[in-house]
PDB file of N, CA and C in Angstrom:
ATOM      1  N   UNK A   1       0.852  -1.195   0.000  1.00  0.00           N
ATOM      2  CA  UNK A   1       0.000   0.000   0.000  1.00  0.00           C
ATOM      3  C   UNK A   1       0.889   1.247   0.000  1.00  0.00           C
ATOM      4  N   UNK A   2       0.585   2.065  -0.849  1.00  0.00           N
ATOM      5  CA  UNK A   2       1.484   3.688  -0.962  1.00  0.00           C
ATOM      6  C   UNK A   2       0.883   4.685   0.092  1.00  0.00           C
ATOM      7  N   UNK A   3       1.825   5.494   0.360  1.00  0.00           N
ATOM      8  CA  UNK A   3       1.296   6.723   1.127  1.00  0.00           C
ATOM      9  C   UNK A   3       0.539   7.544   0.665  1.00  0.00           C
ATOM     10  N   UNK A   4      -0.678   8.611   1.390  1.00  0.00           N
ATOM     11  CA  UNK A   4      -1.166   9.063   0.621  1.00  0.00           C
ATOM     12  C   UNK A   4      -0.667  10.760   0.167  1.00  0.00           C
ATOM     13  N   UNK A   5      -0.732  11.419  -0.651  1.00  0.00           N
ATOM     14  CA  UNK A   5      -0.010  12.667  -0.632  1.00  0.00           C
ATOM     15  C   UNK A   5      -0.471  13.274   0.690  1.00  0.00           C
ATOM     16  N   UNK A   6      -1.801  13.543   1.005  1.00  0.00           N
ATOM     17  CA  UNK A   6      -2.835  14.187   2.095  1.00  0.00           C
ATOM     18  C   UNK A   6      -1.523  13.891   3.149  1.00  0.00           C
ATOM     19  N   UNK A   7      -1.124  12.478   3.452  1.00  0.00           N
ATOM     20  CA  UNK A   7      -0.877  12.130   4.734  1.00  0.00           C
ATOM     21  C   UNK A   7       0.912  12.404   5.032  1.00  0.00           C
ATOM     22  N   UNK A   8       1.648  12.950   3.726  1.00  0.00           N
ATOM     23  CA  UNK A   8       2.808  13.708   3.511  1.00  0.00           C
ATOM     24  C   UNK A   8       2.812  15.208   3.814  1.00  0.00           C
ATOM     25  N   UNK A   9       1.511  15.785   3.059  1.00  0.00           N
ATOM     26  CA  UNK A   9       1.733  17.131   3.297  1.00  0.00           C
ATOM     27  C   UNK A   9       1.171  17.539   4.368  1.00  0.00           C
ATOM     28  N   UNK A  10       0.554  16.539   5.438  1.00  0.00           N
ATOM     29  CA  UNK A  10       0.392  16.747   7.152  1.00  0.00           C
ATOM     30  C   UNK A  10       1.239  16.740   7.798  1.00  0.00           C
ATOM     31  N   UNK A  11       2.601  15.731   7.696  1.00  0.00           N
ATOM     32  CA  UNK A  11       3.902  15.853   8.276  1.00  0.00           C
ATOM     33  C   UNK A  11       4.409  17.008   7.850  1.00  0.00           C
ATOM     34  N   UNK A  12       4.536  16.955   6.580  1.00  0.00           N
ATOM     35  CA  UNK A  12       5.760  18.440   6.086  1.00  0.00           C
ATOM     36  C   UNK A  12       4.702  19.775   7.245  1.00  0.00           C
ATOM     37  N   UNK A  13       3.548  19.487   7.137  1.00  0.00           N
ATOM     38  CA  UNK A  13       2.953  20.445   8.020  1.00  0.00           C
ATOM     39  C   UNK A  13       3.373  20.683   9.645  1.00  0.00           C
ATOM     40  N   UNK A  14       3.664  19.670   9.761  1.00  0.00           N
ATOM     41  CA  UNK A  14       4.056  19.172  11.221  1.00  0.00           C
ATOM     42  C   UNK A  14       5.777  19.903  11.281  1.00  0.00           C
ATOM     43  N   UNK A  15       6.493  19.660  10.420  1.00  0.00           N
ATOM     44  CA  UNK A  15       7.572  19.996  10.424  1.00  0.00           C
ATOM     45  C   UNK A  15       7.899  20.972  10.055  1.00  0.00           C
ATOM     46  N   UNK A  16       6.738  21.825   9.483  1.00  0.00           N
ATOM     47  CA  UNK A  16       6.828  23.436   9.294  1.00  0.00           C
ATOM     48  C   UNK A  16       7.689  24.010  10.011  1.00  0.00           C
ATOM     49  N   UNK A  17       8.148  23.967  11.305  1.00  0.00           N
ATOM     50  CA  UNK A  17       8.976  25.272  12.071  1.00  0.00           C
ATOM     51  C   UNK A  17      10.535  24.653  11.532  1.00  0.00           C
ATOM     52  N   UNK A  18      10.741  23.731  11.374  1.00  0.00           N
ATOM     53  CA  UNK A  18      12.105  22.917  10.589  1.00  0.00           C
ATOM     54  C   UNK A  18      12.834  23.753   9.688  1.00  0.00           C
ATOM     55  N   UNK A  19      14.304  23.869   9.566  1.00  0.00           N
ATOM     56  CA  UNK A  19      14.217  24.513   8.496  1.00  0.00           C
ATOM     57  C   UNK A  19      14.934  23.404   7.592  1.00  0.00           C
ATOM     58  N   UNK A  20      14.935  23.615   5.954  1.00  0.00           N
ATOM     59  CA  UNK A  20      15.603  22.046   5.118  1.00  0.00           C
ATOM     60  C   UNK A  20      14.888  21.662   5.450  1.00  0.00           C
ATOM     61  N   UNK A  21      13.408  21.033   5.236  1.00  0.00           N
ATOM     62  CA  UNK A  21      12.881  19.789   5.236  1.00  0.00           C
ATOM     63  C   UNK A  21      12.886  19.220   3.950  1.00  0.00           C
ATOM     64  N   UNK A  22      12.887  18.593   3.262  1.00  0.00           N
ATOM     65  CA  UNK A  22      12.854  18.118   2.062  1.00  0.00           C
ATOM     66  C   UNK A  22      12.201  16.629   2.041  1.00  0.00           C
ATOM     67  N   UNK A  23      12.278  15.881   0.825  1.00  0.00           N
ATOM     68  CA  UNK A  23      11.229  14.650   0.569  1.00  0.00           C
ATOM     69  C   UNK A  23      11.575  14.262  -0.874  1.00  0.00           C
ATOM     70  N   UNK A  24      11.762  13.074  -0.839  1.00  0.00           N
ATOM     71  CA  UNK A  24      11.639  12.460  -2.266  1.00  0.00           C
ATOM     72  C   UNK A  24      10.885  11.049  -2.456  1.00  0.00           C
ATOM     73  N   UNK A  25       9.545  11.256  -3.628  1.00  0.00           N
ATOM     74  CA  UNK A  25       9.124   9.802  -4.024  1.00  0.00           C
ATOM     75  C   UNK A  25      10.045   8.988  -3.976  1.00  0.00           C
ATOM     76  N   UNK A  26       9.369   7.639  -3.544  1.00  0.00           N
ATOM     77  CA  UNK A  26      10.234   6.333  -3.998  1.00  0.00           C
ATOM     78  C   UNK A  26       9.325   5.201  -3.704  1.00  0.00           C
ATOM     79  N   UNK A  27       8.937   4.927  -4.979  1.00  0.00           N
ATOM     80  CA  UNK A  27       8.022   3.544  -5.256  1.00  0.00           C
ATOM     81  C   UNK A  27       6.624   3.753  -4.496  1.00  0.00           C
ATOM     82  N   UNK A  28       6.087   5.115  -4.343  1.00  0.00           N
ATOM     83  CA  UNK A  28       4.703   5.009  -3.918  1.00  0.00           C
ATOM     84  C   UNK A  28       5.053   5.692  -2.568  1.00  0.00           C
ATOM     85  N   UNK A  29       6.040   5.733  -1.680  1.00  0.00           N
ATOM     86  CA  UNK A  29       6.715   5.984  -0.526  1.00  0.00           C
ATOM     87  C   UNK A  29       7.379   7.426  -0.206  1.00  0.00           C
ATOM     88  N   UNK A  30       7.814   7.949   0.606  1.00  0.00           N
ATOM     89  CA  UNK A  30       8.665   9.672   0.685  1.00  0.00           C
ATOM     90  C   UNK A  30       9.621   9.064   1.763  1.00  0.00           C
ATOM     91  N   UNK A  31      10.849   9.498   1.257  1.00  0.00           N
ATOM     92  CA  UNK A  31      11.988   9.702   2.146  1.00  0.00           C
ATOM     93  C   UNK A  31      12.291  10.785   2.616  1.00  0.00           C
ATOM     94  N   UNK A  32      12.442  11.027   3.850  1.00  0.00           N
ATOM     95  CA  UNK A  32      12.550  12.564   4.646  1.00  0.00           C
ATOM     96  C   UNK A  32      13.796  12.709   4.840  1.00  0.00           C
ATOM     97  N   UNK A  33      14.417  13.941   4.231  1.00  0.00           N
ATOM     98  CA  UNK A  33      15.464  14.788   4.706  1.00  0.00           C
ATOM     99  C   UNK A  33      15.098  15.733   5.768  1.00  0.00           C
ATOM    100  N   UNK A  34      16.316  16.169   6.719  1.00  0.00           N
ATOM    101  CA  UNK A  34      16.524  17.367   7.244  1.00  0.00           C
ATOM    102  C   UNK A  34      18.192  17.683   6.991  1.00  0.00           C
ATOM    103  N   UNK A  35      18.319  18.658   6.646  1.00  0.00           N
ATOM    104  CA  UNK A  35      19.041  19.411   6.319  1.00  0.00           C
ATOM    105  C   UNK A  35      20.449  18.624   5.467  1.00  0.00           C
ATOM    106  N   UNK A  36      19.377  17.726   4.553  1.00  0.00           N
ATOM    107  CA  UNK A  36      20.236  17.091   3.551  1.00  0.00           C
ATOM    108  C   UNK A  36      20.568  15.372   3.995  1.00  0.00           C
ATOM    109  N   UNK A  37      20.235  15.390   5.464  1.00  0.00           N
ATOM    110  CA  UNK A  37      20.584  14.141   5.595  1.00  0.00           C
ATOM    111  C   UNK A  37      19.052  13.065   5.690  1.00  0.00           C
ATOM    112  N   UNK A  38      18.647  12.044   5.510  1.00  0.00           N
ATOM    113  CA  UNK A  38      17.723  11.051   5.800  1.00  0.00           C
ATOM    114  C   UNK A  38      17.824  10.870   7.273  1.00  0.00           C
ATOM    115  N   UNK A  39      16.255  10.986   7.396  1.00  0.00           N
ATOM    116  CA  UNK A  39      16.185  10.795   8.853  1.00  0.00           C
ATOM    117  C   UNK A  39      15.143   9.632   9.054  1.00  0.00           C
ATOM    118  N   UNK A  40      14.445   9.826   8.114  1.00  0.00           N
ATOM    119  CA  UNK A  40      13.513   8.788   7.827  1.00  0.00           C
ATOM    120  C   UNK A  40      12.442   8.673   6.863  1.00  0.00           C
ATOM    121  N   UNK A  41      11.224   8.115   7.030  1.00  0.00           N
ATOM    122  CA  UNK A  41      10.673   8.252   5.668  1.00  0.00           C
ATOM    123  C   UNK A  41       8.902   7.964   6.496  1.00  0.00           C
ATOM    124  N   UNK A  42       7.886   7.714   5.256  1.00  0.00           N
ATOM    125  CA  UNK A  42       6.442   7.811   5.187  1.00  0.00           C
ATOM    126  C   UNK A  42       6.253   6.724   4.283  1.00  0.00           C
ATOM    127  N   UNK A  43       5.779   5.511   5.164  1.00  0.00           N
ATOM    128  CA  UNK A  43       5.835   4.206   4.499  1.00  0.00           C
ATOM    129  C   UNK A  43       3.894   3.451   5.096  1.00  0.00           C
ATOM    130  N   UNK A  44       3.367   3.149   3.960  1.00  0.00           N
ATOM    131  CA  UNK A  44       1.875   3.485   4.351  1.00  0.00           C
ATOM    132  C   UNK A  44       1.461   3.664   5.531  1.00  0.00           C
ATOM    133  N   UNK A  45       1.169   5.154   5.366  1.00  0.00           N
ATOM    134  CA  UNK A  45       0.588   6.234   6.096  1.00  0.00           C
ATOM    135  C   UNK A  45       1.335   6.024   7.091  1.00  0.00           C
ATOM    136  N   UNK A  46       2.481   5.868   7.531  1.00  0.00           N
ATOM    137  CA  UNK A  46       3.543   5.970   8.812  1.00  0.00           C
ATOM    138  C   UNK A  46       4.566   6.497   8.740  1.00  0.00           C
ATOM    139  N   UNK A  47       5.312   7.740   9.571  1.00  0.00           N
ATOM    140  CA  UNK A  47       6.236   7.993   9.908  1.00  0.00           C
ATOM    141  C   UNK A  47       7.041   6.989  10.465  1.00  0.00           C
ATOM    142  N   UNK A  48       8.123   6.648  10.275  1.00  0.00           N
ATOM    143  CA  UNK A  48       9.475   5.856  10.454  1.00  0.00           C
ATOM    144  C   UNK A  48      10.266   6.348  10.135  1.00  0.00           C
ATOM    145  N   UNK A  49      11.184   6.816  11.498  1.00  0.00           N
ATOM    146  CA  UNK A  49      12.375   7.309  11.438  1.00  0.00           C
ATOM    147  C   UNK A  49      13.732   6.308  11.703  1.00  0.00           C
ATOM    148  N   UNK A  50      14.551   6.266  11.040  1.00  0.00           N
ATOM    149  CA  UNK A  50      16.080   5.716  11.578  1.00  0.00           C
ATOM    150  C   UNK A  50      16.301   5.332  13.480  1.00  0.00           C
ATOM    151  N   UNK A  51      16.675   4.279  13.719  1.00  0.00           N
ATOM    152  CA  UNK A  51      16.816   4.003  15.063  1.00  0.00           C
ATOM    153  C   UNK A  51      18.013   4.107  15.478  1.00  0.00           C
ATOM    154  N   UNK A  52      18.306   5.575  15.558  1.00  0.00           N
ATOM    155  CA  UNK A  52      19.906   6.155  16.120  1.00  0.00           C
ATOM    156  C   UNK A  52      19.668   6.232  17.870  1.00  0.00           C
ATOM    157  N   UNK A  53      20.878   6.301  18.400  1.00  0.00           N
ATOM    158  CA  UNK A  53      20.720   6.078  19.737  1.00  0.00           C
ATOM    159  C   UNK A  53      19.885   7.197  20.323  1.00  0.00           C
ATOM    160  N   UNK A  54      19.653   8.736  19.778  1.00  0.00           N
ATOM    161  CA  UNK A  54      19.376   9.549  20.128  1.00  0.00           C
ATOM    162  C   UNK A  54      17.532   9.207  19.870  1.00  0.00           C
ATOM    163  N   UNK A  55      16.879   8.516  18.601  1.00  0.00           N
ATOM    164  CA  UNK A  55      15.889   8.845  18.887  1.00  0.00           C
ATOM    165  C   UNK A  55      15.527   7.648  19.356  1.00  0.00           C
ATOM    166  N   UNK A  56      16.182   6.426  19.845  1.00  0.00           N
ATOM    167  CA  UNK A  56      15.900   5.305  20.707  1.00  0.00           C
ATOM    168  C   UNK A  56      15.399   6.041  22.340  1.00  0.00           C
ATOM    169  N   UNK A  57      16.397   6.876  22.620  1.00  0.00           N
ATOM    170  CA  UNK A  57      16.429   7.455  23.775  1.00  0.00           C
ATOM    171  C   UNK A  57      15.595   8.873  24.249  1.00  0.00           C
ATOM    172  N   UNK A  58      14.679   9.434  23.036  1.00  0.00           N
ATOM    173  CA  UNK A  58      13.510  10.506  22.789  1.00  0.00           C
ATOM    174  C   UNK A  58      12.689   9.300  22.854  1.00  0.00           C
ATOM    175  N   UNK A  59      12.167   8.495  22.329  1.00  0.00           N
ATOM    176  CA  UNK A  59      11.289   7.682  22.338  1.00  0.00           C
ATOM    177  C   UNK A  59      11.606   6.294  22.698  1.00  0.00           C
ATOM    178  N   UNK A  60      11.656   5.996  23.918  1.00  0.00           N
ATOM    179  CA  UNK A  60      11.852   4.830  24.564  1.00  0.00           C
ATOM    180  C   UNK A  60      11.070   3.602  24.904  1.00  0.00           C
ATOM    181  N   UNK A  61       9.602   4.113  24.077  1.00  0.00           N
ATOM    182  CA  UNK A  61       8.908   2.830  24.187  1.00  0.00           C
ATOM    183  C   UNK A  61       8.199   2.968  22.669  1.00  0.00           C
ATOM    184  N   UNK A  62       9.079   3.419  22.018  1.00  0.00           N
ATOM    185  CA  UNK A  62       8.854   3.551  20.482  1.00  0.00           C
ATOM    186  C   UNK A  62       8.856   1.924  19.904  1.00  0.00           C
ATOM    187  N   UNK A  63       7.741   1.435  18.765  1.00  0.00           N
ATOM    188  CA  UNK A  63       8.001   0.443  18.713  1.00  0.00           C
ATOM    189  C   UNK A  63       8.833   0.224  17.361  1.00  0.00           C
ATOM    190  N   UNK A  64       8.979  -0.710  17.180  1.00  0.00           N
ATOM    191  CA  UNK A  64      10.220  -0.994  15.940  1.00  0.00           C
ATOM    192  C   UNK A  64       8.812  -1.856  15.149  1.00  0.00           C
ATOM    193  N   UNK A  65       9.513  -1.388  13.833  1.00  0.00           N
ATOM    194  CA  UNK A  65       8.429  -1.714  12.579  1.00  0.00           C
ATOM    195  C   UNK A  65       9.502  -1.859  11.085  1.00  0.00           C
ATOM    196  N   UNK A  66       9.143  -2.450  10.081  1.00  0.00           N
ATOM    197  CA  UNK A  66       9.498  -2.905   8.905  1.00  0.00           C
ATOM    198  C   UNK A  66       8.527  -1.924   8.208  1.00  0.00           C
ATOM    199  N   UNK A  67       9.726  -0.850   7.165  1.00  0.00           N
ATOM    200  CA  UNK A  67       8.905   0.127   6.456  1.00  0.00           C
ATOM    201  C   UNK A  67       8.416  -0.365   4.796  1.00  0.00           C
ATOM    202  N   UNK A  68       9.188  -1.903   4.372  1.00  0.00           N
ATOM    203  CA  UNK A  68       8.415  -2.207   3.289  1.00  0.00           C
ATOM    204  C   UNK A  68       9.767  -4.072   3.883  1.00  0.00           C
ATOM    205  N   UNK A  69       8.848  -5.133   3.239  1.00  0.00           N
ATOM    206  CA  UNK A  69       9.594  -6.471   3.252  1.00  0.00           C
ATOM    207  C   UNK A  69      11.144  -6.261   2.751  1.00  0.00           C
ATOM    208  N   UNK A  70      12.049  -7.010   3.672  1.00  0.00           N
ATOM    209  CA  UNK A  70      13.210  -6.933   3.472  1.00  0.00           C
ATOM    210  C   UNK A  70      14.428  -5.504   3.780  1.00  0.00           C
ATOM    211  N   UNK A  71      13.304  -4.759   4.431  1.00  0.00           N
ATOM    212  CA  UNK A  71      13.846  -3.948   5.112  1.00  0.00           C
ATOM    213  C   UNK A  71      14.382  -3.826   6.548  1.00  0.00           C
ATOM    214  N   UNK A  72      15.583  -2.854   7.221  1.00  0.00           N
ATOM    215  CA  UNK A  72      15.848  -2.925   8.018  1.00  0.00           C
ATOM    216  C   UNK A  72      14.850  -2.289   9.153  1.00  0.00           C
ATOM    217  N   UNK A  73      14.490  -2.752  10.634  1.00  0.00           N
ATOM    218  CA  UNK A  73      13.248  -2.006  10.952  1.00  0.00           C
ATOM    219  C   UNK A  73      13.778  -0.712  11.688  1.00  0.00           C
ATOM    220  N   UNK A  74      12.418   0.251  11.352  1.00  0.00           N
ATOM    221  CA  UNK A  74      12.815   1.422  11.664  1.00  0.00           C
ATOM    222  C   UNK A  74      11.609   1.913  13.160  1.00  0.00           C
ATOM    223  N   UNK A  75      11.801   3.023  13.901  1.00  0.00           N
ATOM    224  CA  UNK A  75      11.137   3.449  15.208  1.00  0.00           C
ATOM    225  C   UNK A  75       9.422   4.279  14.709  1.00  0.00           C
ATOM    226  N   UNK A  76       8.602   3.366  14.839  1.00  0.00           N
ATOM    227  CA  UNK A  76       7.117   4.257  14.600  1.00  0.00           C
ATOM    228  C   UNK A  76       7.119   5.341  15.522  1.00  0.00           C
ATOM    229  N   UNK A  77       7.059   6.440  14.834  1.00  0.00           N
ATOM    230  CA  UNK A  77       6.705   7.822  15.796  1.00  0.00           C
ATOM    231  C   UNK A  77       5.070   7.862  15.432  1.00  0.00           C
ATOM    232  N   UNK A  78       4.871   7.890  16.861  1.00  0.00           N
ATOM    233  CA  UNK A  78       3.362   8.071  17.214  1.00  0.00           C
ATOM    234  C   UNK A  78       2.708   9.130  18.091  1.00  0.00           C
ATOM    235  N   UNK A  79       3.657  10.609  18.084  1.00  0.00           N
ATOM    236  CA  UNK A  79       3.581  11.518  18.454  1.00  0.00           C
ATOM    237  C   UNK A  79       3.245  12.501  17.368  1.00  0.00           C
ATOM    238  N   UNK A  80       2.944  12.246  16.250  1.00  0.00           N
ATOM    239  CA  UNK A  80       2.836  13.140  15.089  1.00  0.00           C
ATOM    240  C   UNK A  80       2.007  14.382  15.143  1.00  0.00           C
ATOM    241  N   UNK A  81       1.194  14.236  15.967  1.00  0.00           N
ATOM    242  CA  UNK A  81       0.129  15.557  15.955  1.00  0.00           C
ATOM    243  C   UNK A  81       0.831  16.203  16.647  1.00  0.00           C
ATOM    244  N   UNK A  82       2.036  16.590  17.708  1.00  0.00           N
ATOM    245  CA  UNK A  82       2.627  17.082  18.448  1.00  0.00           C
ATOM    246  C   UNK A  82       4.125  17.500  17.557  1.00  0.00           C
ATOM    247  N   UNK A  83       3.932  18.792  17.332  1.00  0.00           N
ATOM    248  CA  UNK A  83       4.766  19.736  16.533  1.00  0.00           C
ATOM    249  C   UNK A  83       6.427  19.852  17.236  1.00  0.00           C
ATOM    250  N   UNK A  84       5.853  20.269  18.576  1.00  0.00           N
ATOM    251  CA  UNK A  84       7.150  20.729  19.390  1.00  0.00           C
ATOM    252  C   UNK A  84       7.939  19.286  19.654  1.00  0.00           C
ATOM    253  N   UNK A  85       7.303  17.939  19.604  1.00  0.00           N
ATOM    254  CA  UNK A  85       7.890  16.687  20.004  1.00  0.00           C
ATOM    255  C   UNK A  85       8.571  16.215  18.450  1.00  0.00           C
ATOM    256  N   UNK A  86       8.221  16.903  17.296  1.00  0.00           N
ATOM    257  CA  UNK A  86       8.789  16.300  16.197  1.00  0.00           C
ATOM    258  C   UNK A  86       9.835  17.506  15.968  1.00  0.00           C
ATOM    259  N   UNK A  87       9.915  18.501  16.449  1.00  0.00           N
ATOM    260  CA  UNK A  87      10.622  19.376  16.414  1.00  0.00           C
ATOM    261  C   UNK A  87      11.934  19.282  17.042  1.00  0.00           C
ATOM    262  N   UNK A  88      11.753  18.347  18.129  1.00  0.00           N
ATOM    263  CA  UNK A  88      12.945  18.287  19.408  1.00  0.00           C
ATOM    264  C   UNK A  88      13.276  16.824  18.954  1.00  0.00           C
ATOM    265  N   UNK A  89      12.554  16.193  18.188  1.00  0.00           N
ATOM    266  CA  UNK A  89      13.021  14.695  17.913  1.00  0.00           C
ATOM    267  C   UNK A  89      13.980  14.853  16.977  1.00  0.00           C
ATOM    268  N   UNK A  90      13.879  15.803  15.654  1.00  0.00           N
ATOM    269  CA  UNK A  90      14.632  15.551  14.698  1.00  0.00           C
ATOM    270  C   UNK A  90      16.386  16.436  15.114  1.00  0.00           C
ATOM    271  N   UNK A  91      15.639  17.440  15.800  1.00  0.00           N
ATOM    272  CA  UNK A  91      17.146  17.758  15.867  1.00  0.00           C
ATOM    273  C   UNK A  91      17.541  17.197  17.416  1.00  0.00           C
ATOM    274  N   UNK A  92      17.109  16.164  17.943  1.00  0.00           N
ATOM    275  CA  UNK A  92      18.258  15.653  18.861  1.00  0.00           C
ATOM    276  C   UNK A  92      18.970  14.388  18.032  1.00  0.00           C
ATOM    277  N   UNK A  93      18.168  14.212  16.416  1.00  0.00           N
ATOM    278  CA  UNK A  93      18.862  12.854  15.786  1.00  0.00           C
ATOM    279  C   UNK A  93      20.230  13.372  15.214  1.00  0.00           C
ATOM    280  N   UNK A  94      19.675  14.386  14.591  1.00  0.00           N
ATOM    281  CA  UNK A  94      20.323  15.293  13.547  1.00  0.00           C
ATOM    282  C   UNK A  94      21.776  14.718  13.163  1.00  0.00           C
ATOM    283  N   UNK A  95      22.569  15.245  14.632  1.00  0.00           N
ATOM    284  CA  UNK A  95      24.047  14.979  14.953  1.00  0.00           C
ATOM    285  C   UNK A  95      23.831  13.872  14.740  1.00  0.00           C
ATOM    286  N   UNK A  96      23.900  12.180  14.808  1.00  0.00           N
ATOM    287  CA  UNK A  96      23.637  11.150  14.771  1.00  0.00           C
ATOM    288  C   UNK A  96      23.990  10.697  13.396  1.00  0.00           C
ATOM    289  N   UNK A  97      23.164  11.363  12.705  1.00  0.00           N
ATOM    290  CA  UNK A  97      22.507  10.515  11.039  1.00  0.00           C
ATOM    291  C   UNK A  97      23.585  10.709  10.306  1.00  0.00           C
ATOM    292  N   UNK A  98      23.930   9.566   9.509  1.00  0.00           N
ATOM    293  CA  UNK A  98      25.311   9.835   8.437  1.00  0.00           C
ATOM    294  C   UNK A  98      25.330  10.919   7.394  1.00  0.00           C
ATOM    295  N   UNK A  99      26.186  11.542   7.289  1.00  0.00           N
ATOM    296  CA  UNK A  99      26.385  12.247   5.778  1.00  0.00           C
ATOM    297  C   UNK A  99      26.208  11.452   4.320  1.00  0.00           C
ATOM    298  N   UNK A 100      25.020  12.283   3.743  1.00  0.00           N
ATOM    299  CA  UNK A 100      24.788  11.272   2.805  1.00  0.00           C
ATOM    300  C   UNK A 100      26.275  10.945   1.687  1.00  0.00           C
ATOM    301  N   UNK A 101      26.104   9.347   1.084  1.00  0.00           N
ATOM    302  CA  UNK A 101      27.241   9.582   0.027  1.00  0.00           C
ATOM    303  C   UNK A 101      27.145  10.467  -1.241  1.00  0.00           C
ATOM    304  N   UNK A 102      28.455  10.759  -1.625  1.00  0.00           N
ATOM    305  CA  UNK A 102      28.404  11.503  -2.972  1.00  0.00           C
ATOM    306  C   UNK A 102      27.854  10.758  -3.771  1.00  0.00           C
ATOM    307  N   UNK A 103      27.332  11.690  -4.670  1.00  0.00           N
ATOM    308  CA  UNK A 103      26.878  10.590  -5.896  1.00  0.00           C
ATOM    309  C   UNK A 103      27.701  10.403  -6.919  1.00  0.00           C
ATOM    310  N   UNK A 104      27.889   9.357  -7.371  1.00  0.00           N
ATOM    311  CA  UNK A 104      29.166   9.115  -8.298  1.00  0.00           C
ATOM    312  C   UNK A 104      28.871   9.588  -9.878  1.00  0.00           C
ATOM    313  N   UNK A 105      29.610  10.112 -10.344  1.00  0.00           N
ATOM    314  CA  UNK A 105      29.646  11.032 -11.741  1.00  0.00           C
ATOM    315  C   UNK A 105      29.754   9.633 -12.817  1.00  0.00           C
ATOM    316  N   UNK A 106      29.035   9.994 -13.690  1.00  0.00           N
ATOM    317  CA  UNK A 106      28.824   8.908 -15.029  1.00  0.00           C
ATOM    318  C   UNK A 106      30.198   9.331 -15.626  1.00  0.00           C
TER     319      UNK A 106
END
């Protein structure tokens, strides 16, 4: 099942005070940037973010979920209607999340 746009442009809503938020399709799905890096993504109708120690430790009874088969599982945030909690979540990951790789030149 794909995400629905409605249920993307409620997060990006959510993440309004953010600055860099960004998003890219993928196979029906959105991968979430902040400030260039992946933090996580919108995998039917769910936020799933990366399980870095920082947002293990913001959300400690966060449950762990599979964002499509054969994937690694990622932390359901189930605080979404709460602005200031997605606000303080992403940037306590921030530091955490890898630098994305370069992309290699043809």
């Amino acid at each position: 099942m794909a995400s629905s746009k409605e249920y993307l442009q409620f997060i990006l809503g959510q993440l309004s005070e953010l600055e860099d938020i960004s998003y890219r399709a993928m196979m029906g799905e959105y991968i979430i940037y902040y400030r260039g890096k992946i933090v996580g993504g919108i995998y039917d109708d769910r936020l799933l973010v990366k399980p870095v120690k920082s947002a293990i430790s913001y959300m400690p009874s966060a449950s762990y979920e599979l964002p499509y088969d054969g994937a690694k599982e990622m932390l359901l945030v189930d605080e979404v209607d709460n602005k200031d909690f997605l606000k303080g979540l992403f940037n306590a990951m921030y530091d955490e999340l890898p630098v994305p790789k370069p992309k290699k030149k043809k």
